[in-house]
PDB file of N, CA and C in Angstrom:
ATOM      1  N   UNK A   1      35.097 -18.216  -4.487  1.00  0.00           N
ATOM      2  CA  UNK A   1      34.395 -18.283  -5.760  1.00  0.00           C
ATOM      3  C   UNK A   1      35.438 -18.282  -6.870  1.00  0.00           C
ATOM      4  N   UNK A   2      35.336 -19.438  -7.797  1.00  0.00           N
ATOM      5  CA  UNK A   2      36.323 -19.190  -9.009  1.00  0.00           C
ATOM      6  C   UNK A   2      36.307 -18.608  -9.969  1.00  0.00           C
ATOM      7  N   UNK A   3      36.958 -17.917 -10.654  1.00  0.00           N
ATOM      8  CA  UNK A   3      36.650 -17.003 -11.790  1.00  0.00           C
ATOM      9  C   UNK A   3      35.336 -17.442 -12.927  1.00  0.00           C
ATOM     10  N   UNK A   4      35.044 -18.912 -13.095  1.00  0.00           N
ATOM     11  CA  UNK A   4      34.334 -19.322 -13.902  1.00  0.00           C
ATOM     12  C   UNK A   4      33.023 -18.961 -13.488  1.00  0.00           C
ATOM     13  N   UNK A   5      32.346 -19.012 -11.912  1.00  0.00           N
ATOM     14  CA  UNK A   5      31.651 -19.203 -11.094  1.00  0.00           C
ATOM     15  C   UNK A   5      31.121 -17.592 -11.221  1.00  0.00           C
ATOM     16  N   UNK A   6      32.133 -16.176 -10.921  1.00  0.00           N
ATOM     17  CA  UNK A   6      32.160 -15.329 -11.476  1.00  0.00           C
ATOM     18  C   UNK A   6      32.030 -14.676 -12.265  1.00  0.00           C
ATOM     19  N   UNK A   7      31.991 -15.233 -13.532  1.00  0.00           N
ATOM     20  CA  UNK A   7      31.681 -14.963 -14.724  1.00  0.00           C
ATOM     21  C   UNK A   7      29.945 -15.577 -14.794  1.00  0.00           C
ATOM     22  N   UNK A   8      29.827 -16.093 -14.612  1.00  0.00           N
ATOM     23  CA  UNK A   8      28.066 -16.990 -14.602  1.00  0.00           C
ATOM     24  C   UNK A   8      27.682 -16.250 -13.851  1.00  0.00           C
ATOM     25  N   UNK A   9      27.917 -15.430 -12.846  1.00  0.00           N
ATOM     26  CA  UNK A   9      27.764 -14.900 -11.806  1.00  0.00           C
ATOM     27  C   UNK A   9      26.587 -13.257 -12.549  1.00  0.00           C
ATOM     28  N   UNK A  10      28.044 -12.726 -13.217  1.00  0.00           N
ATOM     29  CA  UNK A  10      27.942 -11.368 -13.478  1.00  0.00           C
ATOM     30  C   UNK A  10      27.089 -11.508 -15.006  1.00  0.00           C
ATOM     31  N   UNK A  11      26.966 -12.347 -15.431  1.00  0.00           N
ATOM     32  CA  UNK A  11      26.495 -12.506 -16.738  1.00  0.00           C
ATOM     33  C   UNK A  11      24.760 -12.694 -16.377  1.00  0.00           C
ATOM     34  N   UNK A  12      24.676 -13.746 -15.545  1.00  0.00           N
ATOM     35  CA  UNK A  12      23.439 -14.068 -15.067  1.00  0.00           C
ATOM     36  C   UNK A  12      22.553 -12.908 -14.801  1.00  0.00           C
ATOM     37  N   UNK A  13      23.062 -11.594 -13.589  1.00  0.00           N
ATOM     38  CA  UNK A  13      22.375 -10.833 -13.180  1.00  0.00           C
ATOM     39  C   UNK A  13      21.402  -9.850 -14.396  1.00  0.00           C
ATOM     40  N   UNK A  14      22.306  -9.599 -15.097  1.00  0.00           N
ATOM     41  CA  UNK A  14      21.208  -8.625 -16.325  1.00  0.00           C
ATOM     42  C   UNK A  14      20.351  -9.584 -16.880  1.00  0.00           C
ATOM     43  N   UNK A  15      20.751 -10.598 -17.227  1.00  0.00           N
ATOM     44  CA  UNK A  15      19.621 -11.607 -17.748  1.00  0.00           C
ATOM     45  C   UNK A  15      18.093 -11.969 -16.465  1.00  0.00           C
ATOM     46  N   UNK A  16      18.565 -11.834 -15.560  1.00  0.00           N
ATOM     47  CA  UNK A  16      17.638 -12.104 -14.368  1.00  0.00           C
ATOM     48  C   UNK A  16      16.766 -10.970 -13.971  1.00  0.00           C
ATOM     49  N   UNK A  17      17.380  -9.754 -14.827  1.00  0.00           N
ATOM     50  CA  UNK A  17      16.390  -8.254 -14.347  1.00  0.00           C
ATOM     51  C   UNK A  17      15.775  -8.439 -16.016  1.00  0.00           C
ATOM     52  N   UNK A  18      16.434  -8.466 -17.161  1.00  0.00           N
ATOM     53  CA  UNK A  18      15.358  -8.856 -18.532  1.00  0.00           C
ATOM     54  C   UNK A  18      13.923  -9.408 -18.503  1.00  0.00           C
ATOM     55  N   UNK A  19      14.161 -11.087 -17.472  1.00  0.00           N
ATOM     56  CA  UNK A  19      13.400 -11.743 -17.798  1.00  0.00           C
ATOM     57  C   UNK A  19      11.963 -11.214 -16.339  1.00  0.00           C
ATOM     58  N   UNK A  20      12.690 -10.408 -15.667  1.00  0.00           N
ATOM     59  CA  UNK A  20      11.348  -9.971 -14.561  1.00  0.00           C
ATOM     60  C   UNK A  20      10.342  -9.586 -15.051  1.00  0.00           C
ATOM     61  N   UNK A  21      10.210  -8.567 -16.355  1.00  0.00           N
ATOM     62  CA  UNK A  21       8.872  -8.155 -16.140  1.00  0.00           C
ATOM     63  C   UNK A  21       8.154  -9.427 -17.257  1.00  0.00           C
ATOM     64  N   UNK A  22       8.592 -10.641 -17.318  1.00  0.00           N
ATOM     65  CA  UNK A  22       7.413 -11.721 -18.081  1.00  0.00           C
ATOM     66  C   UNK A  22       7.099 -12.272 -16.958  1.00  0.00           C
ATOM     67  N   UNK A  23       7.066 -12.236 -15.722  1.00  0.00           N
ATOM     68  CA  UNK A  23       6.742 -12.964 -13.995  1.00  0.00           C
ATOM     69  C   UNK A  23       5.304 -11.796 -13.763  1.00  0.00           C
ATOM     70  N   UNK A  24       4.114 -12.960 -13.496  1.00  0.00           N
ATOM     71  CA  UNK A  24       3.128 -11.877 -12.972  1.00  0.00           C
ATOM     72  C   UNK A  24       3.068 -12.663 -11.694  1.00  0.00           C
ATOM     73  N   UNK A  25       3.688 -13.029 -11.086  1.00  0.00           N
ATOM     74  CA  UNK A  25       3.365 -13.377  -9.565  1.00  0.00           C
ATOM     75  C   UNK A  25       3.288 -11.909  -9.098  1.00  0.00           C
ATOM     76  N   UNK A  26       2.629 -11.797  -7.753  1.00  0.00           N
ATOM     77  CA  UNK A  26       2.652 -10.485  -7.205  1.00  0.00           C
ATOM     78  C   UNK A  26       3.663 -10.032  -6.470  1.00  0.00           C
ATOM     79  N   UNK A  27       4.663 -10.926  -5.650  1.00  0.00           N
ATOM     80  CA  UNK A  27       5.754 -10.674  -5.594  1.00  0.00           C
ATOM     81  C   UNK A  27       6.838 -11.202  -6.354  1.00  0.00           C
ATOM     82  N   UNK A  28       6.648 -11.365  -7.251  1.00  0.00           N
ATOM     83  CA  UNK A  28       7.697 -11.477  -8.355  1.00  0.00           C
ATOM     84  C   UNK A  28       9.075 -10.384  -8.435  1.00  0.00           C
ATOM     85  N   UNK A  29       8.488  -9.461  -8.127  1.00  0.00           N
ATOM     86  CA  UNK A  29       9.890  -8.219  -8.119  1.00  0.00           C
ATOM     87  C   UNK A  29      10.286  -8.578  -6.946  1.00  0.00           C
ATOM     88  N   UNK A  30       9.716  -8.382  -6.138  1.00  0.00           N
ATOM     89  CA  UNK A  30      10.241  -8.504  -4.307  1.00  0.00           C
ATOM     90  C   UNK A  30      11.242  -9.905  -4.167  1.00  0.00           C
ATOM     91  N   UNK A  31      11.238 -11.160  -5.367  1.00  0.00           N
ATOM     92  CA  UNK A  31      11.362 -11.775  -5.405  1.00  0.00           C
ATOM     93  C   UNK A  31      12.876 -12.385  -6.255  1.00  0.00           C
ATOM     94  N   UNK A  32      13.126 -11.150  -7.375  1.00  0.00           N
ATOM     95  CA  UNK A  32      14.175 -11.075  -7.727  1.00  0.00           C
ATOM     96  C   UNK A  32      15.113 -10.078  -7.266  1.00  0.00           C
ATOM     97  N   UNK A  33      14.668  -9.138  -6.801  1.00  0.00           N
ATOM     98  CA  UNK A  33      15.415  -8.446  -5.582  1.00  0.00           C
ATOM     99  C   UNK A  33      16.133  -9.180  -4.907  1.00  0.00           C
ATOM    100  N   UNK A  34      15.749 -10.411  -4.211  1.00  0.00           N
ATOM    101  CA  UNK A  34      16.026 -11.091  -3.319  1.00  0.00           C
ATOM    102  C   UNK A  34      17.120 -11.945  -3.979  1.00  0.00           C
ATOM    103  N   UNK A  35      16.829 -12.799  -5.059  1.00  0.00           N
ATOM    104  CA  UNK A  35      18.094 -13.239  -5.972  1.00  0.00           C
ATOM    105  C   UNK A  35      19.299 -12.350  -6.191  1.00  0.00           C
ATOM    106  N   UNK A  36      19.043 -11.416  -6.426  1.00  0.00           N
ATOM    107  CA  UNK A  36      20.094 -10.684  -6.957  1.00  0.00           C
ATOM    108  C   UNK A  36      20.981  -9.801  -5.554  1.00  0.00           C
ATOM    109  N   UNK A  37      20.241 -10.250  -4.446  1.00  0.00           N
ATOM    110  CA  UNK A  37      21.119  -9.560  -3.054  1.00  0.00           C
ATOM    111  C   UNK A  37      21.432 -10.805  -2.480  1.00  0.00           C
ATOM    112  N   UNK A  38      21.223 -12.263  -2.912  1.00  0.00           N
ATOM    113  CA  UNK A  38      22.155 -13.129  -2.060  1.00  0.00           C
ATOM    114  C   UNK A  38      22.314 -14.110  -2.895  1.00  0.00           C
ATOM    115  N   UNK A  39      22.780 -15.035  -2.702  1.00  0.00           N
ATOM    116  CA  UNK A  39      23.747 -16.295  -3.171  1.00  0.00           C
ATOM    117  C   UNK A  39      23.112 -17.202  -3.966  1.00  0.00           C
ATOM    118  N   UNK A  40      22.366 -17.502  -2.951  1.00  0.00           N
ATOM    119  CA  UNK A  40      21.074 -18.764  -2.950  1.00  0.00           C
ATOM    120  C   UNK A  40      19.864 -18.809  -1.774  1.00  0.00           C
ATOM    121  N   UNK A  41      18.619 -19.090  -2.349  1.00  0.00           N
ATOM    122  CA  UNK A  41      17.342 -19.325  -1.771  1.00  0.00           C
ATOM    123  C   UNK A  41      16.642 -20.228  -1.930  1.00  0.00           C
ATOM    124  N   UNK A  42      16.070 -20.412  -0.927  1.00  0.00           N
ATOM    125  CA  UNK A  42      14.922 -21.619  -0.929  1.00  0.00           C
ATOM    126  C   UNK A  42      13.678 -20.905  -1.006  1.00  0.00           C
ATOM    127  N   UNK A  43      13.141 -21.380  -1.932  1.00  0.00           N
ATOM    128  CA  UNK A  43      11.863 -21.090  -2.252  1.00  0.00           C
ATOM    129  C   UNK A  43      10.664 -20.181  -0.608  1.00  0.00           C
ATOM    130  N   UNK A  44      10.958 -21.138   0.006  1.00  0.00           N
ATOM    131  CA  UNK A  44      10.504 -20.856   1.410  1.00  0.00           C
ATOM    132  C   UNK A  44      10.656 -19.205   1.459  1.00  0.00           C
ATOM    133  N   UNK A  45      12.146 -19.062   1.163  1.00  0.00           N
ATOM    134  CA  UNK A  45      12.383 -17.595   1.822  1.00  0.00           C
ATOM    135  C   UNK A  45      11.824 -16.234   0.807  1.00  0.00           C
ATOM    136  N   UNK A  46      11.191 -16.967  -0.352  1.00  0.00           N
ATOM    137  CA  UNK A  46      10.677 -16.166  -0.908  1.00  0.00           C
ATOM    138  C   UNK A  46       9.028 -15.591  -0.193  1.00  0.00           C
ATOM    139  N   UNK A  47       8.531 -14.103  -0.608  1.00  0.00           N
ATOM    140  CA  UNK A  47       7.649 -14.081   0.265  1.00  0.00           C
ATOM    141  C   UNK A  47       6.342 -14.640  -0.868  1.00  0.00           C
ATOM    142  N   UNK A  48       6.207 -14.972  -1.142  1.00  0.00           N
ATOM    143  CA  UNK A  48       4.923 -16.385  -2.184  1.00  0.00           C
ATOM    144  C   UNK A  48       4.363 -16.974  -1.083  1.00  0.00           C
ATOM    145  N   UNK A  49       3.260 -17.329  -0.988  1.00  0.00           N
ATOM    146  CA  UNK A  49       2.888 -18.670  -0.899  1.00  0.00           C
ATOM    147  C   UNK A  49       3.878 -19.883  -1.612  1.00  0.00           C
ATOM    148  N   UNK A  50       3.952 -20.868  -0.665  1.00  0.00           N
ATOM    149  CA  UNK A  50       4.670 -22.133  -1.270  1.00  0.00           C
ATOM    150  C   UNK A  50       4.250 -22.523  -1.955  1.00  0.00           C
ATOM    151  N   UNK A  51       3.617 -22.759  -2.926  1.00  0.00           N
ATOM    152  CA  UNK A  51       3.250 -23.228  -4.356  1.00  0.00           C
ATOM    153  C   UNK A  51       3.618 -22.532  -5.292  1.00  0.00           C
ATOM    154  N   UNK A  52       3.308 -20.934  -4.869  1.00  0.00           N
ATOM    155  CA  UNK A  52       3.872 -20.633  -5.861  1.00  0.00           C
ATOM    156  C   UNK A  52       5.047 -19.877  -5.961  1.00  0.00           C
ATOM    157  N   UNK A  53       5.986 -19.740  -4.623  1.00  0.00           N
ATOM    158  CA  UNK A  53       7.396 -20.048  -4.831  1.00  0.00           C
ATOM    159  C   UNK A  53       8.223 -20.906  -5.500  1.00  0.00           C
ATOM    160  N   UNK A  54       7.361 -22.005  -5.429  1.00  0.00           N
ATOM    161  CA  UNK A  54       8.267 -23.051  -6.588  1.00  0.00           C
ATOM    162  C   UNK A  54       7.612 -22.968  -7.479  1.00  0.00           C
ATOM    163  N   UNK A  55       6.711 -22.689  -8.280  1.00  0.00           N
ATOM    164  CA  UNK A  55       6.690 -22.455  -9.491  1.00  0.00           C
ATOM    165  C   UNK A  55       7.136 -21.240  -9.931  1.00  0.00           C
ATOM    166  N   UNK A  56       7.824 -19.867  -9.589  1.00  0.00           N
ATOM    167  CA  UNK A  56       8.033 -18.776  -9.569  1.00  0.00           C
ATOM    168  C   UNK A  56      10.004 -19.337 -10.423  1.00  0.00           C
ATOM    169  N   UNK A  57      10.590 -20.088  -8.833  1.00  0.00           N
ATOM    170  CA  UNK A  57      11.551 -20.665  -9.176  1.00  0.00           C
ATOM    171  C   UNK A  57      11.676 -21.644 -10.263  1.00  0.00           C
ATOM    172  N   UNK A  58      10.801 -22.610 -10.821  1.00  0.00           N
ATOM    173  CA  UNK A  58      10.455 -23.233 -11.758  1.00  0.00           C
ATOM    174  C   UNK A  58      10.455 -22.492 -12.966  1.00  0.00           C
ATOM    175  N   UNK A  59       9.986 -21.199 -13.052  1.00  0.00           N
ATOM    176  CA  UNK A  59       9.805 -20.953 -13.804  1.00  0.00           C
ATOM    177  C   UNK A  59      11.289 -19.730 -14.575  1.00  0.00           C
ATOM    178  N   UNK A  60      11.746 -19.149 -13.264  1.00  0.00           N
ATOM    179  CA  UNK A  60      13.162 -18.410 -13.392  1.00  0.00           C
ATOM    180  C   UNK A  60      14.104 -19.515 -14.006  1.00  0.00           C
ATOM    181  N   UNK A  61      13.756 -20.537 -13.645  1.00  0.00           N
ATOM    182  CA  UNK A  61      15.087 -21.844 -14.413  1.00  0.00           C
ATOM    183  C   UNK A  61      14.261 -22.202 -16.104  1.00  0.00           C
ATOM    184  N   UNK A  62      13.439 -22.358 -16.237  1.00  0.00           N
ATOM    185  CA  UNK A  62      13.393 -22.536 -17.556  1.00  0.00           C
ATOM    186  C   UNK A  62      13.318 -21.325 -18.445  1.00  0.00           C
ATOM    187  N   UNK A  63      13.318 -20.143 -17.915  1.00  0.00           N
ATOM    188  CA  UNK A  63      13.573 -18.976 -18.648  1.00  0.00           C
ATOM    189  C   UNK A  63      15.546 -18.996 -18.299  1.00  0.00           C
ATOM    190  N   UNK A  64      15.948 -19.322 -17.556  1.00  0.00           N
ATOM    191  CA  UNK A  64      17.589 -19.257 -17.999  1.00  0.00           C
ATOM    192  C   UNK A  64      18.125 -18.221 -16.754  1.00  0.00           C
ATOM    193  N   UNK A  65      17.143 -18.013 -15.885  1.00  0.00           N
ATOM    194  CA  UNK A  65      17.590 -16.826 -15.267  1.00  0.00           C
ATOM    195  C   UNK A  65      18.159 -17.036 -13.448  1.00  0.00           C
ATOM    196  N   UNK A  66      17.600 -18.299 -13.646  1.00  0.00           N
ATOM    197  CA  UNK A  66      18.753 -18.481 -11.896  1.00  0.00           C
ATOM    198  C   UNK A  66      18.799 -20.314 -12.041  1.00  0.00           C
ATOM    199  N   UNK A  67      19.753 -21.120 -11.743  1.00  0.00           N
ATOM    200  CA  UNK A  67      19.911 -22.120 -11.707  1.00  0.00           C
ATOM    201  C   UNK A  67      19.605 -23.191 -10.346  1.00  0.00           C
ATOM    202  N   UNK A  68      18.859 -24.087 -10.245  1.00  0.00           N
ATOM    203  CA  UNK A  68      18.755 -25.038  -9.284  1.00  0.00           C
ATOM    204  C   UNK A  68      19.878 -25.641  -8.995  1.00  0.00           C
ATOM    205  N   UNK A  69      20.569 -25.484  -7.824  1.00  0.00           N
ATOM    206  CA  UNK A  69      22.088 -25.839  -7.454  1.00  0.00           C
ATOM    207  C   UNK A  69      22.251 -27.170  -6.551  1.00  0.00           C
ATOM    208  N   UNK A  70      21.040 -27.530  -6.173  1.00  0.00           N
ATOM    209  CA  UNK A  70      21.301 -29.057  -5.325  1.00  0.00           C
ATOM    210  C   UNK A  70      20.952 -30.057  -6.037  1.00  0.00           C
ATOM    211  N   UNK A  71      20.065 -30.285  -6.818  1.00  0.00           N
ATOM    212  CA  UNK A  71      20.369 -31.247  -7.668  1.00  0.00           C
ATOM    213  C   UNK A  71      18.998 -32.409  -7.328  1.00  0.00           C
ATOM    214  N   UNK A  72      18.744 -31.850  -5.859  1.00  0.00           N
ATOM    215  CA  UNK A  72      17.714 -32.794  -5.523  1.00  0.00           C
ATOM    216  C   UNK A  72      16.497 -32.402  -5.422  1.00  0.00           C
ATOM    217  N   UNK A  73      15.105 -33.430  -5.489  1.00  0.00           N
ATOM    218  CA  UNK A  73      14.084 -33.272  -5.574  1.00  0.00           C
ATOM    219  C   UNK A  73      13.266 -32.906  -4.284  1.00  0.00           C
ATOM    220  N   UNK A  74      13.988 -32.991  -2.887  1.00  0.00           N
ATOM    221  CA  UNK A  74      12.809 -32.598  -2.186  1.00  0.00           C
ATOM    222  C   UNK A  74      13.468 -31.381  -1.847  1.00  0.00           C
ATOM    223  N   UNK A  75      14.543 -31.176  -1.800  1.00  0.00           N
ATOM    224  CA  UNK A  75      15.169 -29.640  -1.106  1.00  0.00           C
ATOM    225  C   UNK A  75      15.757 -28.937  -1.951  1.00  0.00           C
ATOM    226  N   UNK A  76      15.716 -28.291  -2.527  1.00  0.00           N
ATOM    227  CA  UNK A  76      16.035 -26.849  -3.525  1.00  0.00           C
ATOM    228  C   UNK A  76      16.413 -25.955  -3.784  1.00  0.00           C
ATOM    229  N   UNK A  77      17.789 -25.449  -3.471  1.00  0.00           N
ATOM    230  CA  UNK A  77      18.369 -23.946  -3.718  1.00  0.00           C
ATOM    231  C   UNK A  77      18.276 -23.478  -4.819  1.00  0.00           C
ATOM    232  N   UNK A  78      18.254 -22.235  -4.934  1.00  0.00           N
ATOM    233  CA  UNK A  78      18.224 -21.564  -6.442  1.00  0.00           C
ATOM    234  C   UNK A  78      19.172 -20.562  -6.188  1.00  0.00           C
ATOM    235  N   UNK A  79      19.977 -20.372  -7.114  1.00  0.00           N
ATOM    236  CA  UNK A  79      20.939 -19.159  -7.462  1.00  0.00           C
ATOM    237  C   UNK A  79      21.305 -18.842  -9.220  1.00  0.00           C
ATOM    238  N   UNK A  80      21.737 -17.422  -8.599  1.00  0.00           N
ATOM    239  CA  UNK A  80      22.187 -16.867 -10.072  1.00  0.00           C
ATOM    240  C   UNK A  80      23.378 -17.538 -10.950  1.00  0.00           C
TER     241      UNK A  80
END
């Protein structure tokens, strides 16, 4: 990991516990827990229903709080 990567890294996490309590999914906490103990996730591994894992994630990226890292439309990582 490069220092830059690191820095986005450590900056990201307080911003990602701020923006939790505007998430009313029901696992929404269980859900940033999970961000904030690993790297990157696929929606899948969130415990949601798939619909609304990706809108959960959909919605953590337009609040600023974890970034979509593949770039592509059918498969999806998200990280801090």
């Amino acid at each position: 990991m490069c220092r830059s990567e690191l820095f986005t890294r450590t900056f990201n996490l307080p911003h990602l516990r701020a923006v939790a309590p505007k998430l009313r999914a029901k696992g929404a906490g269980k859900a940033v827990e999970m961000f904030l103990a690993r790297d990157a996730l696929t929606p899948a591994a969130l415990p949601l229903s798939d619909r609304a894992a990706r809108r959960l994630c959909d919605r953590l990226v337009d609040l600023g709080a974890v970034r979509e890292l593949t770039g592509r439309a059918t498969f999806r990582l998200y990280g801090v």
